[in-house]
N, C-alpha and C. Protein backbone atom coordinates (compact mmCIF):
# COMPACT_ATOMS: atom_id res chain seq x y z
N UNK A 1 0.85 -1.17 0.00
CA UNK A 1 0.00 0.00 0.00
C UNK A 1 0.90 1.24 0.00
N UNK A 2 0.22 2.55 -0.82
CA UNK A 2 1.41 3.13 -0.51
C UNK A 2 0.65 4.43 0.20
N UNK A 3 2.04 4.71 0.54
CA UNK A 3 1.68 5.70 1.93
C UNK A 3 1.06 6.90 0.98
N UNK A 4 0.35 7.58 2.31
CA UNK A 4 -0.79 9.08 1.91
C UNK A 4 0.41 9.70 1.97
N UNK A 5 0.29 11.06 1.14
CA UNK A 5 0.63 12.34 1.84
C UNK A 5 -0.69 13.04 2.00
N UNK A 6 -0.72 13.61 3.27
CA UNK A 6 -1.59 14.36 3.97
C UNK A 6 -1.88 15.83 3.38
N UNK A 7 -2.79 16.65 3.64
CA UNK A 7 -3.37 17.49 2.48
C UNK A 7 -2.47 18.89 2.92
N UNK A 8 -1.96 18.77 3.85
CA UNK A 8 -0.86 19.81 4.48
C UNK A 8 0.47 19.83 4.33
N UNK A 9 0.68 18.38 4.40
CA UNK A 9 2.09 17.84 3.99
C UNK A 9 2.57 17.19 5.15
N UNK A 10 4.18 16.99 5.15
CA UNK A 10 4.48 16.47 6.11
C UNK A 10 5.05 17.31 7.26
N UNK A 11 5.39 18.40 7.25
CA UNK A 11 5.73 19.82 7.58
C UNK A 11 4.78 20.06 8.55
N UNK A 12 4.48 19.81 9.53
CA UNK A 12 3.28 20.46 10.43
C UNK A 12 4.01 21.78 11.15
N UNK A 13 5.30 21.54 11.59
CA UNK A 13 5.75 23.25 11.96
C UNK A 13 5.43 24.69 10.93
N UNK A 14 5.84 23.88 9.82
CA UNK A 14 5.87 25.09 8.82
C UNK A 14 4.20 25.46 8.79
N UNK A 15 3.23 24.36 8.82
CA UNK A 15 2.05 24.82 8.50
C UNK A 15 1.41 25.31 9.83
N UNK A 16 1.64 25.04 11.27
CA UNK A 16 1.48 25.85 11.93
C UNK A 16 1.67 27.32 12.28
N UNK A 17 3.45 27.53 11.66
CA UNK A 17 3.91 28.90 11.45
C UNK A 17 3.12 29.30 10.82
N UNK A 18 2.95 29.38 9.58
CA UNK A 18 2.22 30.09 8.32
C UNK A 18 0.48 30.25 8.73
N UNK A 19 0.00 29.64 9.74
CA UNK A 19 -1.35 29.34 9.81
C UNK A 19 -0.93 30.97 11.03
N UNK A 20 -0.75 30.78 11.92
CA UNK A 20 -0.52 31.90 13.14
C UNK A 20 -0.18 33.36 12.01
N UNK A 21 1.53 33.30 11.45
CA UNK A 21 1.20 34.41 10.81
C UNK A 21 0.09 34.96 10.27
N UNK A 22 -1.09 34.12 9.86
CA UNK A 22 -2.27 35.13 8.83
C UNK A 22 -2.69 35.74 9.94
N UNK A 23 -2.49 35.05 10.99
CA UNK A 23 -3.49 36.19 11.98
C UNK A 23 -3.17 37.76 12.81
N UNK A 24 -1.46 37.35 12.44
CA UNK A 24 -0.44 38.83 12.59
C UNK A 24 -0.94 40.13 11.93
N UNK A 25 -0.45 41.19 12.69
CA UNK A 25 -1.11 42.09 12.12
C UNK A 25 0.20 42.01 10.86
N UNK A 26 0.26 42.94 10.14
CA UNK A 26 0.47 43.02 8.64
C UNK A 26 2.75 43.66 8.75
N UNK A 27 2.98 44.55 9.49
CA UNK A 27 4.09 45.02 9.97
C UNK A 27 4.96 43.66 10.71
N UNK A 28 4.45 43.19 11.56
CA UNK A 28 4.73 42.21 12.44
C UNK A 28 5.34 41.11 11.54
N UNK A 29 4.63 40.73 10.68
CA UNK A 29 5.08 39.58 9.96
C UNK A 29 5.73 40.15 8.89
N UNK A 30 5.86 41.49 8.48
CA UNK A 30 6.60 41.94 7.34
C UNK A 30 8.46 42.00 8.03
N UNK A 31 8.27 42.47 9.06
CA UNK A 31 9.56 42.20 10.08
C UNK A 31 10.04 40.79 10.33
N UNK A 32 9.12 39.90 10.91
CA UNK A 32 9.46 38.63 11.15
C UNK A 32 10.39 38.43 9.79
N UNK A 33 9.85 38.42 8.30
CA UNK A 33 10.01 37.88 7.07
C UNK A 33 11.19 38.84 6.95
N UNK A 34 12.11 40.05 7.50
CA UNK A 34 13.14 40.66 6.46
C UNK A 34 13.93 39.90 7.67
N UNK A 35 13.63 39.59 8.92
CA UNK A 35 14.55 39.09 9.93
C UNK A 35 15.11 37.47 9.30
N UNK A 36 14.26 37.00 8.89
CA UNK A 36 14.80 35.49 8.31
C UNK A 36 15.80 35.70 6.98
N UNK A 37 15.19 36.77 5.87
CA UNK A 37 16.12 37.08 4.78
C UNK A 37 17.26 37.31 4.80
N UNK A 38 17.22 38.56 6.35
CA UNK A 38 18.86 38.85 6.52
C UNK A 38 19.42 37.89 7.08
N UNK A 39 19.07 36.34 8.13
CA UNK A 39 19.60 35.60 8.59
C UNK A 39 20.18 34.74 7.73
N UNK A 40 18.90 34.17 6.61
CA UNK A 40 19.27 33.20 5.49
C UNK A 40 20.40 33.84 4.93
N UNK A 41 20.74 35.30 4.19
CA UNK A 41 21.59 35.54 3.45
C UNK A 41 23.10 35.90 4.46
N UNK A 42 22.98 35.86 5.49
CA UNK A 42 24.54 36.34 6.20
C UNK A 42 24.72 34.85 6.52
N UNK A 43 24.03 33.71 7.06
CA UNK A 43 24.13 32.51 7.59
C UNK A 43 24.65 31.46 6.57
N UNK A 44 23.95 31.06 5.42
CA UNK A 44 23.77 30.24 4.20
C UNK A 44 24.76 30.74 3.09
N UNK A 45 25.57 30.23 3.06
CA UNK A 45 27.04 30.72 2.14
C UNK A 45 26.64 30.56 0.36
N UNK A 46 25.50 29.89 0.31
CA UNK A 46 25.20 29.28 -1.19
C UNK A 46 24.60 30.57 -2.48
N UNK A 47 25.08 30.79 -3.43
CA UNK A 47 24.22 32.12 -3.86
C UNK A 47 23.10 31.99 -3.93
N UNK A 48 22.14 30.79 -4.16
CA UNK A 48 21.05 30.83 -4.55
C UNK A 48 20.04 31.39 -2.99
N UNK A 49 20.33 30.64 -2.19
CA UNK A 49 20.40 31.38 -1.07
C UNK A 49 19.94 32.73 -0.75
N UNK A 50 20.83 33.36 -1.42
CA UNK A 50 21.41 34.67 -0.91
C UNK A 50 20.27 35.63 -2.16
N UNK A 51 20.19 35.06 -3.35
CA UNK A 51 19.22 35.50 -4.07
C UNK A 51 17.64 35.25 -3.93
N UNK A 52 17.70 34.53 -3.20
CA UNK A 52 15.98 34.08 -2.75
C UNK A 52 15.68 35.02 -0.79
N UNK A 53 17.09 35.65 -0.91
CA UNK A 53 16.93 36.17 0.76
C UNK A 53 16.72 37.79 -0.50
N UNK A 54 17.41 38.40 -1.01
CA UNK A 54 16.98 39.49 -1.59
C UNK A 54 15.77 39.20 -2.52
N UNK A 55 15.18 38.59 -3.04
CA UNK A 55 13.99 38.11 -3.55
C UNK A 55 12.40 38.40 -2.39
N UNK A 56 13.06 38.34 -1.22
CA UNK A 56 12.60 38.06 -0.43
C UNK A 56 11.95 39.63 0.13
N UNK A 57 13.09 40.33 0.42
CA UNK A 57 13.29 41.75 0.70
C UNK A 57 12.51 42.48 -0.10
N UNK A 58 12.79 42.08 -1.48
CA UNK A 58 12.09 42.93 -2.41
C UNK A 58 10.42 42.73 -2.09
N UNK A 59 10.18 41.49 -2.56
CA UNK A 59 8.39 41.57 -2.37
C UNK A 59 8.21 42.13 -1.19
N UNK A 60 8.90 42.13 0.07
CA UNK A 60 8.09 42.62 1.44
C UNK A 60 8.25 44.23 1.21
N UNK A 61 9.30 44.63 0.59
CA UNK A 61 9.39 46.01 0.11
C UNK A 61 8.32 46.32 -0.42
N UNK A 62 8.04 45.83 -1.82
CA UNK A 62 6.85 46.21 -2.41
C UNK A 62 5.56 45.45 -1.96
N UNK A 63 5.23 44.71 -1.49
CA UNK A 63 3.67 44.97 -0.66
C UNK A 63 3.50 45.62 0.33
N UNK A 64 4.60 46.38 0.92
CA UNK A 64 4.97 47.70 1.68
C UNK A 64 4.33 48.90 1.33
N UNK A 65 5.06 48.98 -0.12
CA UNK A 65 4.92 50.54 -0.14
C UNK A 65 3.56 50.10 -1.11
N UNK A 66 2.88 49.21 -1.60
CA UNK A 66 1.68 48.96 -2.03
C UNK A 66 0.76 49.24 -0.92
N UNK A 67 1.04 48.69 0.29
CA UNK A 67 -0.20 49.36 1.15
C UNK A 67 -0.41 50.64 2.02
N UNK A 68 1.11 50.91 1.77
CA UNK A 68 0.72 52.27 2.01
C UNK A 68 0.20 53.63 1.17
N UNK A 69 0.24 53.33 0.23
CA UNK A 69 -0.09 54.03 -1.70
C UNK A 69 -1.82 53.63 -1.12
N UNK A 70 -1.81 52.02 -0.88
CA UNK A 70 -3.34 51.75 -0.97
C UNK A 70 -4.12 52.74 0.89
N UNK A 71 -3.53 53.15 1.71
CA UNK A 71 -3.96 53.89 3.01
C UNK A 71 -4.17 54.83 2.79
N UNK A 72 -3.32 55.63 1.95
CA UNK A 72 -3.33 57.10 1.51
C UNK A 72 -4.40 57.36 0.82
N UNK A 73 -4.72 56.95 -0.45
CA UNK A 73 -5.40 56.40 -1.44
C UNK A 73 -7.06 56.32 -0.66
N UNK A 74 -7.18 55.52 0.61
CA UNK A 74 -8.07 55.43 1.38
C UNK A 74 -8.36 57.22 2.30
N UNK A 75 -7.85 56.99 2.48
CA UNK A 75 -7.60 58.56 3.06
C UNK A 75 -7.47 59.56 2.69
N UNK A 76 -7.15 59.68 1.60
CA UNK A 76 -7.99 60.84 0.67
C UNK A 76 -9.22 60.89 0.43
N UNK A 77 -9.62 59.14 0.27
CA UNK A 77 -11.13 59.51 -0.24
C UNK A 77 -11.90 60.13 0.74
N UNK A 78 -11.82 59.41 2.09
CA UNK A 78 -12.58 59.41 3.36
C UNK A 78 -12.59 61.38 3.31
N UNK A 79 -11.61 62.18 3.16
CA UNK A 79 -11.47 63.06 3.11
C UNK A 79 -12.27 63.83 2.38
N UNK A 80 -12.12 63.36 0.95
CA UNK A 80 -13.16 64.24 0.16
C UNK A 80 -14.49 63.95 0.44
N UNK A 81 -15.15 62.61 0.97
CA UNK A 81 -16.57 62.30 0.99
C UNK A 81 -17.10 63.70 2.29
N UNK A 82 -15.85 63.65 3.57
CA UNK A 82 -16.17 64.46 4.05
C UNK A 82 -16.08 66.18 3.73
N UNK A 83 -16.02 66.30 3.07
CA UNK A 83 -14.99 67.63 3.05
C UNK A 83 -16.90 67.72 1.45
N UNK A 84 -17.55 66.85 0.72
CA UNK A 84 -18.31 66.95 0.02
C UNK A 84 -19.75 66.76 1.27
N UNK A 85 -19.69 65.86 2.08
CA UNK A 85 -21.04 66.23 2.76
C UNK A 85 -21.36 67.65 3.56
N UNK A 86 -19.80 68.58 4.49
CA UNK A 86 -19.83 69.61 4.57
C UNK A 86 -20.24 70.76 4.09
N UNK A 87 -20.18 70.81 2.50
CA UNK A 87 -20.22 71.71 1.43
C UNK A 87 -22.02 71.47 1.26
N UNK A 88 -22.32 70.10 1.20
CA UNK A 88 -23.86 70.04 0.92
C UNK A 88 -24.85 69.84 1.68
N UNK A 89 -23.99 70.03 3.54
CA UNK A 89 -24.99 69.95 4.61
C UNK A 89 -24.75 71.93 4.67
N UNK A 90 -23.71 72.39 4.24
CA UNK A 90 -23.95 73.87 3.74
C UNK A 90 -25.05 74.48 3.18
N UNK A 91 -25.01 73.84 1.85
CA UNK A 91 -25.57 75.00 0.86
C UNK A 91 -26.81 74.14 1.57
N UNK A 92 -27.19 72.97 1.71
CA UNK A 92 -28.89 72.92 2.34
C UNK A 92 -29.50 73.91 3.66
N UNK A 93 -28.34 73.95 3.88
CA UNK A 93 -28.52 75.34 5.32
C UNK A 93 -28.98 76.93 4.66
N UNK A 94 -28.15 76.91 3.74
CA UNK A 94 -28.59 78.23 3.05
C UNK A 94 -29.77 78.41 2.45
N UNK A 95 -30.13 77.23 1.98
CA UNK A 95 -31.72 77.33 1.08
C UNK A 95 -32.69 77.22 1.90
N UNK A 96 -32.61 77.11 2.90
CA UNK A 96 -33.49 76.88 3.68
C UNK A 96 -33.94 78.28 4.25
């Protein structure tokens, strides 16, 4: 008979890690992840290594500055919706 692999794998640390991180807030685990890159690439002498630790850097870089583009972005709007109900809880004051 041949053996299962299980729908998680055989890895239950890794899938416990990865299961806890989703529930990190978003900074927390962006830190955790540049702390392992810089470990893998000063620790692990191999280039490939060392290119999957800057590989690494980069995406947490850019879903970085992606959510902060996407906060701002949020925060402008919130801004104008208010900054438009002001103007038209205004002029309804005036017509009145």
């Amino acid at each position: 008979m041949a053996s299962r692999v299980r729908a998680t794998g055989n890895n239950f640390i890794l899938a416990s890690l990865l299961a806890t991180l989703s529930y990190l807030p978003f900074q927390l685990v962006a830190q955790f992840t540049l702390i392992i890159c810089v470990l893998l690439f000063v620790v692990d002498p191999f280039p490939t290594s060392r290119l999957v630790s800057v590989a690494g850097v980069a995406v947490v870089l850019a879903i970085t500055k992606a959510r902060q583009h996407f906060l701002i972005l949020e925060a402008n709007q919130e801004e104008l919706q208010q900054q438009q109900q002001s103007v038209n809880a205004t002029h309804d004051d005036k017509s009145d």
